[in-house]
C-alpha atoms as a PDB file:
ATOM      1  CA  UNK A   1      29.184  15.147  15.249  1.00  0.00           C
ATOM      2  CA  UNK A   2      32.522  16.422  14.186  1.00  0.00           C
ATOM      3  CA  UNK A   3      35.136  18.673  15.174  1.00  0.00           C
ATOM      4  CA  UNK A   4      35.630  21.428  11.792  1.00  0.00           C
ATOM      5  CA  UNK A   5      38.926  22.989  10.590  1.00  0.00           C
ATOM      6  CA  UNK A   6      38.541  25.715  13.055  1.00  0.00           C
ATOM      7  CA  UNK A   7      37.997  23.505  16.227  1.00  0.00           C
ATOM      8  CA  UNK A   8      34.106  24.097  16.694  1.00  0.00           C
ATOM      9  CA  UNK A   9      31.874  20.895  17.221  1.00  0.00           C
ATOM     10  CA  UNK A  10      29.065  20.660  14.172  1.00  0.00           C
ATOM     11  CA  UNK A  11      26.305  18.380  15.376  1.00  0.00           C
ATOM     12  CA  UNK A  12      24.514  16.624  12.691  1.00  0.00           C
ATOM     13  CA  UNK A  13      26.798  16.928  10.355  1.00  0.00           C
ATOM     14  CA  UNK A  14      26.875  15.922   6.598  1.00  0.00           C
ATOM     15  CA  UNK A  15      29.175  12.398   7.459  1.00  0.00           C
ATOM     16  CA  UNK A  16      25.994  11.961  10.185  1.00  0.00           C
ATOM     17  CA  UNK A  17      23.402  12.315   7.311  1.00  0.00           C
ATOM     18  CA  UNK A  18      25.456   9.693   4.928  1.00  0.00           C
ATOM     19  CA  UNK A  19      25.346   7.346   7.524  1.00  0.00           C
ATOM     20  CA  UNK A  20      22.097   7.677   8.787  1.00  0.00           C
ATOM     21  CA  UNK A  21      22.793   9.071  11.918  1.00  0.00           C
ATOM     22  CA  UNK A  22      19.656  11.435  13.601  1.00  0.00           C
ATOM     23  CA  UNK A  23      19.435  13.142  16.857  1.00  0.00           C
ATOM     24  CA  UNK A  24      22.677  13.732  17.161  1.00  0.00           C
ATOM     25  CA  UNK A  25      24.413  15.630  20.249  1.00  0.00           C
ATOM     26  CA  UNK A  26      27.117  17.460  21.787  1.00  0.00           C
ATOM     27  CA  UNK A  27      28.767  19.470  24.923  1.00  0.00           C
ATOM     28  CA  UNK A  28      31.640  21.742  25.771  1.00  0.00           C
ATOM     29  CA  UNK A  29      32.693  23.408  27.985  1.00  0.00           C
ATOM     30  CA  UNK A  30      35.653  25.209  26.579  1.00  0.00           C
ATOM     31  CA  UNK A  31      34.595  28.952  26.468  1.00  0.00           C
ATOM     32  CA  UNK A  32      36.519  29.381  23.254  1.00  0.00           C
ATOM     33  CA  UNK A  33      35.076  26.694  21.421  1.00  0.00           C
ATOM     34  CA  UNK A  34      31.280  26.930  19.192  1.00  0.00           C
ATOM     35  CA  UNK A  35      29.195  24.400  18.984  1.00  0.00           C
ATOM     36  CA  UNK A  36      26.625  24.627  16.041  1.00  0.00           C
ATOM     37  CA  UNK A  37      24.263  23.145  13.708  1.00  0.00           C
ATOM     38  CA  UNK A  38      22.859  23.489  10.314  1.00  0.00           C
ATOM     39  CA  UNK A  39      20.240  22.990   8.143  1.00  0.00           C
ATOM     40  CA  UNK A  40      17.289  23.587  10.517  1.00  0.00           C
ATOM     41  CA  UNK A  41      14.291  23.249   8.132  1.00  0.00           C
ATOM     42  CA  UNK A  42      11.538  20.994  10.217  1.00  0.00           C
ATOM     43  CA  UNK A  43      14.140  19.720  12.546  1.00  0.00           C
ATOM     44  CA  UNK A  44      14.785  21.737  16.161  1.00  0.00           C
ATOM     45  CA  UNK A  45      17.844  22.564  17.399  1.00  0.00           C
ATOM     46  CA  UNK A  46      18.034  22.564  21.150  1.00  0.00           C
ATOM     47  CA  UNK A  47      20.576  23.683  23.255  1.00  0.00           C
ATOM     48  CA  UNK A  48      21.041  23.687  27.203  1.00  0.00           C
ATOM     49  CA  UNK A  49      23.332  25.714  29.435  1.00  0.00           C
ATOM     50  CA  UNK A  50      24.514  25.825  32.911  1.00  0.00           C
ATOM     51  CA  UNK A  51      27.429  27.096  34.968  1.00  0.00           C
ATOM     52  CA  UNK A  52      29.052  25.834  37.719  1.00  0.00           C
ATOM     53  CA  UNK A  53      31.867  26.934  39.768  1.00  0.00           C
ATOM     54  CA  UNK A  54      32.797  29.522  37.225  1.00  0.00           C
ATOM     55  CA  UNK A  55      32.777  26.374  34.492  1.00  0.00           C
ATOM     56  CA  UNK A  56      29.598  26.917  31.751  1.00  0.00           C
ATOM     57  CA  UNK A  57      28.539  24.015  29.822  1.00  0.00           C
ATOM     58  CA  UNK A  58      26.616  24.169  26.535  1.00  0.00           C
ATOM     59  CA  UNK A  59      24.926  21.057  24.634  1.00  0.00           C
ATOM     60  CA  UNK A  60      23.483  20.766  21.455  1.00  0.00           C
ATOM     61  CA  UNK A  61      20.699  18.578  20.132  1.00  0.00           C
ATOM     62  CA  UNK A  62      19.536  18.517  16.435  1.00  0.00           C
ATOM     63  CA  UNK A  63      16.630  16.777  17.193  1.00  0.00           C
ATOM     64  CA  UNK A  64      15.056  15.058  13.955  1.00  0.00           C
ATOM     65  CA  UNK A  65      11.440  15.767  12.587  1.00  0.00           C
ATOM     66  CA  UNK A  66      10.269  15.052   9.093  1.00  0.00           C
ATOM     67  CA  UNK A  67       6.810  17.187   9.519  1.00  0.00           C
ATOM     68  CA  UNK A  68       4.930  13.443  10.789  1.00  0.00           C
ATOM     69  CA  UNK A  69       2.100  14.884  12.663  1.00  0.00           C
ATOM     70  CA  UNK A  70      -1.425  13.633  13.600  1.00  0.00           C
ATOM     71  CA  UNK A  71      -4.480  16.073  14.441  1.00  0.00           C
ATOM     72  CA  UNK A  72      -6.275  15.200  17.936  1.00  0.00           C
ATOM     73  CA  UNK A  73      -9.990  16.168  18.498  1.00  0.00           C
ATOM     74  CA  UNK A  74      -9.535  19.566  19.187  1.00  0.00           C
ATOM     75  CA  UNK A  75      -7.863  19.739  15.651  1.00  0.00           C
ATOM     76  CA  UNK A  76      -4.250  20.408  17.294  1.00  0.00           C
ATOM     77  CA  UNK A  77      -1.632  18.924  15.524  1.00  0.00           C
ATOM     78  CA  UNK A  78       0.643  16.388  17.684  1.00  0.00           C
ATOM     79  CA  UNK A  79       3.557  14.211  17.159  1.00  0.00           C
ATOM     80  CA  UNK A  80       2.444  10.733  16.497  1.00  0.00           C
ATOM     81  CA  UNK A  81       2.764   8.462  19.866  1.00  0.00           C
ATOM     82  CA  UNK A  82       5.883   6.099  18.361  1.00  0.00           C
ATOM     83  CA  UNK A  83       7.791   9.370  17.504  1.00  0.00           C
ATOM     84  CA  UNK A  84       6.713  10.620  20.730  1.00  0.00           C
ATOM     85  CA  UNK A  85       7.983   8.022  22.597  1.00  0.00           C
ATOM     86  CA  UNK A  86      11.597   7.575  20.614  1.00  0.00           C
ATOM     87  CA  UNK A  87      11.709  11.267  20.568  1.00  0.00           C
ATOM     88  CA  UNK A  88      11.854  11.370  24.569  1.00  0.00           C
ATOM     89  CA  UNK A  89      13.859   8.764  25.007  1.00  0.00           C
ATOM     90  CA  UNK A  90      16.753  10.703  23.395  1.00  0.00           C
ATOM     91  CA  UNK A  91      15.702  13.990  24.726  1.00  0.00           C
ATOM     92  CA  UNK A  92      15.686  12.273  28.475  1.00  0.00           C
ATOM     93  CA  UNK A  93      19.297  10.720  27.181  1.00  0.00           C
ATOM     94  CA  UNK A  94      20.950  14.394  26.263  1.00  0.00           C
ATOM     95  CA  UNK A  95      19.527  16.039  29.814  1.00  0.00           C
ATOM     96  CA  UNK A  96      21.598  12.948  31.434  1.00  0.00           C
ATOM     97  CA  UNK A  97      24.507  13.374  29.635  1.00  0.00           C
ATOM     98  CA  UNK A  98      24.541  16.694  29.995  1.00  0.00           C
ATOM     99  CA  UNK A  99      24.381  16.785  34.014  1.00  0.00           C
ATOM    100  CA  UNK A 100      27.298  15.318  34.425  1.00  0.00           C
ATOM    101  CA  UNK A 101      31.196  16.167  34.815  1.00  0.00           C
ATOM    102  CA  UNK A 102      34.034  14.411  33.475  1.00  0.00           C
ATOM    103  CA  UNK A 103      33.713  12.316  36.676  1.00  0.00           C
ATOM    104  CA  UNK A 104      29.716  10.907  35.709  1.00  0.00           C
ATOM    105  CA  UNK A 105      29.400  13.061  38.900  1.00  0.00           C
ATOM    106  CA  UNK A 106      25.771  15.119  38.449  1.00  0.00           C
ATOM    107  CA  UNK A 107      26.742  18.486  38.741  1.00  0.00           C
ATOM    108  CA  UNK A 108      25.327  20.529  35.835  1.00  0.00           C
ATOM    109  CA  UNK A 109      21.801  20.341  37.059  1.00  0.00           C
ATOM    110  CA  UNK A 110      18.889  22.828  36.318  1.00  0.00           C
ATOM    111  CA  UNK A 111      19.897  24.153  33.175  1.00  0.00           C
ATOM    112  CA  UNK A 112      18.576  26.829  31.068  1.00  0.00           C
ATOM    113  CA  UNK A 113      17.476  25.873  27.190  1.00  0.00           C
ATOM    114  CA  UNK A 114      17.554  27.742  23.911  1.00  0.00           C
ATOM    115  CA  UNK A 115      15.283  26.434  21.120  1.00  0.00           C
ATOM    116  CA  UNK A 116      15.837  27.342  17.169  1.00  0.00           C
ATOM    117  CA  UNK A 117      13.403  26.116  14.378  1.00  0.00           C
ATOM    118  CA  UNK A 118      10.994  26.642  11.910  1.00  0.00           C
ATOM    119  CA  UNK A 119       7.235  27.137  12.007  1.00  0.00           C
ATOM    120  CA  UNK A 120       7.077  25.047   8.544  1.00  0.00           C
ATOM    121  CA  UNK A 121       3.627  23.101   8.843  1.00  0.00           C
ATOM    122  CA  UNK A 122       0.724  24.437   7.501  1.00  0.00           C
ATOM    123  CA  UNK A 123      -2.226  23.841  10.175  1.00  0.00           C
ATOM    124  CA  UNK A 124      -5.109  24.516   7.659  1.00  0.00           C
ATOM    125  CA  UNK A 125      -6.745  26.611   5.319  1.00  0.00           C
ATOM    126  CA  UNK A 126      -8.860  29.311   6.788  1.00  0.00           C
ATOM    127  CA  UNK A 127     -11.780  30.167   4.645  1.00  0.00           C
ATOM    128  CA  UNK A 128     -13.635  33.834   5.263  1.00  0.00           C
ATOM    129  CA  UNK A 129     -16.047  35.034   3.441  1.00  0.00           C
ATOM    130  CA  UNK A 130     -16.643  38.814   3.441  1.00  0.00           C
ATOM    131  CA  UNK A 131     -19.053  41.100   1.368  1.00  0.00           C
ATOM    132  CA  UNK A 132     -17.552  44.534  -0.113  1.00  0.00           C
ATOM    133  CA  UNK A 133     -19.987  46.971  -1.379  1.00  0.00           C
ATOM    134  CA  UNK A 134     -19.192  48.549  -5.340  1.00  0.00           C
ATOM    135  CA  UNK A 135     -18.190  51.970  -4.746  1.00  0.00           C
ATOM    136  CA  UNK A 136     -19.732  52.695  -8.493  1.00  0.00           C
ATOM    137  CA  UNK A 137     -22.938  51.052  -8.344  1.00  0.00           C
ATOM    138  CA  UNK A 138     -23.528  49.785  -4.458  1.00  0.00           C
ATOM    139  CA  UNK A 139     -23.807  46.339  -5.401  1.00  0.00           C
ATOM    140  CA  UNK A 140     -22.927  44.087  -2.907  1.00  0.00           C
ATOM    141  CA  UNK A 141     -20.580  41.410  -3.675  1.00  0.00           C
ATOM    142  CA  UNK A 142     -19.396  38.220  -1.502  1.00  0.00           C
ATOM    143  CA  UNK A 143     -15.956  37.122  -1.825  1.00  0.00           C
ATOM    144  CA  UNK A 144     -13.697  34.384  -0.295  1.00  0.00           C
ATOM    145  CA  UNK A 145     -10.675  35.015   1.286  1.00  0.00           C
ATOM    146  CA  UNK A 146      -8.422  31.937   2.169  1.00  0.00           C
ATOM    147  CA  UNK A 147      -5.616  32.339   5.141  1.00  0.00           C
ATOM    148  CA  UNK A 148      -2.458  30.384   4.591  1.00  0.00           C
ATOM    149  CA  UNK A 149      -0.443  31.641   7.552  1.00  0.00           C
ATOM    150  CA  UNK A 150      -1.288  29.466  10.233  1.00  0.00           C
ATOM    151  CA  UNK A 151       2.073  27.645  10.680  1.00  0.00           C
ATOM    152  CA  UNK A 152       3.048  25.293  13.378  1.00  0.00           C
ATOM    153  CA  UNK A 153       6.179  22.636  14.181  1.00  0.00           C
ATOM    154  CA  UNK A 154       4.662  20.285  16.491  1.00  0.00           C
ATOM    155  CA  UNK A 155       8.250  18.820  17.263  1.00  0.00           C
ATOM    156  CA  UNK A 156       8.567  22.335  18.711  1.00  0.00           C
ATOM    157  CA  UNK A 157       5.601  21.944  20.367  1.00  0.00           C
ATOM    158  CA  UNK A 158       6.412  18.536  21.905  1.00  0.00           C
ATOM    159  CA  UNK A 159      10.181  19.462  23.039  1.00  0.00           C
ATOM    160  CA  UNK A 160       8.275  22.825  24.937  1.00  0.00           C
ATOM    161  CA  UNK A 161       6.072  20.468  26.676  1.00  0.00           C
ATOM    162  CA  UNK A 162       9.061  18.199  27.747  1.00  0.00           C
ATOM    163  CA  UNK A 163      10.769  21.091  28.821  1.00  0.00           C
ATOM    164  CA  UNK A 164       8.065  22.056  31.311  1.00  0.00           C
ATOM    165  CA  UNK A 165       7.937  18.444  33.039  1.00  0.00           C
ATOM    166  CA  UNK A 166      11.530  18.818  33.281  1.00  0.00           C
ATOM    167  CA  UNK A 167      11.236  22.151  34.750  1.00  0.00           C
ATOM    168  CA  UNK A 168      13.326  23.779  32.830  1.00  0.00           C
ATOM    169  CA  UNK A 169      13.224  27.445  31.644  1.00  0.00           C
ATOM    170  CA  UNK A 170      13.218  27.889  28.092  1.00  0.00           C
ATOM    171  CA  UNK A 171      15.070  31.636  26.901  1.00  0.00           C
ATOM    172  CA  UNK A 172      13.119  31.570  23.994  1.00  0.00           C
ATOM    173  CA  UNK A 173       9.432  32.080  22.735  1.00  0.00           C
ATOM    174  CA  UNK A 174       6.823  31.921  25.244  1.00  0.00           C
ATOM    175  CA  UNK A 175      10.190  31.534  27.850  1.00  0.00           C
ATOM    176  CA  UNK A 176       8.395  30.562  31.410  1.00  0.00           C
ATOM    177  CA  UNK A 177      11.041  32.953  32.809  1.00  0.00           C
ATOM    178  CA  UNK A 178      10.714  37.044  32.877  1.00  0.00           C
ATOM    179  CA  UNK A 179      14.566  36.355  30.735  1.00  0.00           C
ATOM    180  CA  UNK A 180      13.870  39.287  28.320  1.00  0.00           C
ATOM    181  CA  UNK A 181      14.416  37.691  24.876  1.00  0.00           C
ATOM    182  CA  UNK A 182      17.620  38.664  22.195  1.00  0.00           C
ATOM    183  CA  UNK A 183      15.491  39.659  18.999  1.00  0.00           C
ATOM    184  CA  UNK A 184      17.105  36.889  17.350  1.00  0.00           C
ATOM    185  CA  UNK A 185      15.230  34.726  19.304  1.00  0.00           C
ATOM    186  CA  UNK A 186      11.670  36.025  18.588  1.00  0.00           C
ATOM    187  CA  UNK A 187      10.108  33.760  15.823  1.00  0.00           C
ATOM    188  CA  UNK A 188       7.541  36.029  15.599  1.00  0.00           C
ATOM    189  CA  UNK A 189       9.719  38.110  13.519  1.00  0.00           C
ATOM    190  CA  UNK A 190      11.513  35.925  11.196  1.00  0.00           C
ATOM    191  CA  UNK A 191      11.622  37.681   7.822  1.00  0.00           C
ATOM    192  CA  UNK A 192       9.478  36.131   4.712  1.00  0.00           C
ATOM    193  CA  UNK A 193      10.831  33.420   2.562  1.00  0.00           C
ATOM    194  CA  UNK A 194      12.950  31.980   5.547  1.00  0.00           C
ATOM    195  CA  UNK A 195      13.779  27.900   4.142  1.00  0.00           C
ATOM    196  CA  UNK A 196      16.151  26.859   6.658  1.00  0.00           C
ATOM    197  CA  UNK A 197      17.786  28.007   9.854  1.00  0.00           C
ATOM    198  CA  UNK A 198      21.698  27.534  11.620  1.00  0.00           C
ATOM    199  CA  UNK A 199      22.349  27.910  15.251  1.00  0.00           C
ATOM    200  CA  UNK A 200      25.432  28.622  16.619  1.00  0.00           C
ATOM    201  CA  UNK A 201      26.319  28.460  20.043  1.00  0.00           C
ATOM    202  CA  UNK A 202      29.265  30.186  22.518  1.00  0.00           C
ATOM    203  CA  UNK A 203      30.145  30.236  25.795  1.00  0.00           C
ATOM    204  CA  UNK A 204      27.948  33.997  26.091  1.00  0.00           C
ATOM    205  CA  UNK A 205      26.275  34.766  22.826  1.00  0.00           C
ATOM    206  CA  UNK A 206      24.172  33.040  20.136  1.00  0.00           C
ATOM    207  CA  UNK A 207      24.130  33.306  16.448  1.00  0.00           C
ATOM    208  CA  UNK A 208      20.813  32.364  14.309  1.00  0.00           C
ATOM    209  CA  UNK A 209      21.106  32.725  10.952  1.00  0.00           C
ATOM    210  CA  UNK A 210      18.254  32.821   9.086  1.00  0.00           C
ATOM    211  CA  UNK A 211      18.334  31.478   4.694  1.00  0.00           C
ATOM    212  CA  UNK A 212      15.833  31.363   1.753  1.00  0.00           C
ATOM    213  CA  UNK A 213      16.107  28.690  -0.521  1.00  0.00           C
ATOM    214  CA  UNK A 214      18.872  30.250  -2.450  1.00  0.00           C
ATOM    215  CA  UNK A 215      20.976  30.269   0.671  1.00  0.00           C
ATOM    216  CA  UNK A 216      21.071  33.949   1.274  1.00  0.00           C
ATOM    217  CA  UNK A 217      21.390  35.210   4.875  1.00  0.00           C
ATOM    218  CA  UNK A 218      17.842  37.434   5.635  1.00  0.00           C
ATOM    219  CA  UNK A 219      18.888  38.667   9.018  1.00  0.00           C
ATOM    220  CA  UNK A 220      21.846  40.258   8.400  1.00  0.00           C
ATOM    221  CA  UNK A 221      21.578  42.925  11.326  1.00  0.00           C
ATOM    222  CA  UNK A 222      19.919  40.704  13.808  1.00  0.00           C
ATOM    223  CA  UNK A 223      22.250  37.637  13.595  1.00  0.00           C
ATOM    224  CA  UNK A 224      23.872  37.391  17.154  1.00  0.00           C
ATOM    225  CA  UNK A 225      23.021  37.852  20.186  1.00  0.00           C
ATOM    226  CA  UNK A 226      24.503  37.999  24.069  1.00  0.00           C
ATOM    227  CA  UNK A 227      22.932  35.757  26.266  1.00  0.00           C
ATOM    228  CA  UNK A 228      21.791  37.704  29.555  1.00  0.00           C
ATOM    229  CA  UNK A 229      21.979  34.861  32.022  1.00  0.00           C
END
């Protein structure tokens, strides 16, 4: 984590990558202050918020995932058990740190989360096989058809799942609150060729960019958003 030119906190920053440092994270509670991250391409960024006595607090985890998955019976795909477990143990560390004051006093408790990423794993190939008639001469003909846009991020998956035995609400995709959603927000609608993502966050609004592999913002119009809690 560092603090830029302009005063806003970057976690995971390039000085974090050099050295090897993962999972990094970061609060504030200054209103006029951003805290962001960059470079979401498997990884999640994960942010919670809470206000108290007219004070709002905002942390930031980039939370590290290299696309390690393994499938279960079912054929889901699932973070393997020793990422799992290290994975938590940080996650459980940034809720902690987060709760409290500058007195270690608990006071930020029951926070709301914001989650950014990618849907970059490909689950499988779907093979259908349809028959189209010849409009000429009637013959019918039998053609495969593969589907390639199944995508998952199972870190995703995993941090949602660790959200609900936290009970926290997550303002995001499939949000266990009636919060209605900033566009920015729905990953259903991220345009084609996203590569990576950056997440910015203030003390009342969000900014997602969205950037192919040439680095060219794709959601120009729908960048920033207010938050409605």
């Amino acid at each position: 984590m560092e603090t830029d030119e302009n005063g806003n906190l970057e976690i995971e920053c390039d000085e974090d990558y050099k050295q090897g440092r993962v999972n990094d994270y970061g609060f504030t509670c200054n209103p006029s202050q951003m805290i962001y991250t960059k470079d979401l391409r498997h990884c999640v960024g994960l942010a919670l918020i809470r206000e108290v006595s007219g004070t709002r607090k905002r942390g930031l985890m980039h939370v590290l995932y290299n696309q390690e998955f393994v499938k279960s019976d079912q054929g889901d795909l699932l973070v393997p058990e020793t990422i799992a477990l290290r994975t938590e143990a940080v996650l459980d560390n940034f809720l902690k740190d987060f709760e409290k004051n500058e007195n270690e006093k608990r006071v930020f408790k029951n926070p709301r989360a914001i989650m950014v990423y990618n849907r970059t794993t490909l689950l499988d190939i779907k093979t259908e096989r349809i028959v189209l008639r010849d409009e000429f001469t009637e013959e019918l003909n039998e053609r495969a058809i593969e589907d390639r846009n199944r995508y998952e991020n199972p870190m995703a998956d995993f941090i949602k799942h660790w959200l609900e035995k936290k009970r926290i609400d997550l303002y995001g995709p499939n949000a266990t609150s009636n919060q209605k959603l900033p566009t920015v927000l729905n990953m259903g609608e991220d345009p084609r060729g996203v590569c990576y993502k950056e997440f910015s966050l203030g003390h009342d609004r969000i900014r997602m960019g969205m950037y192919n592999r040439q680095g060219i913002l794709l959601n120009k119009n729908d960048y920033e958003a207010w938050l409605e809690f």
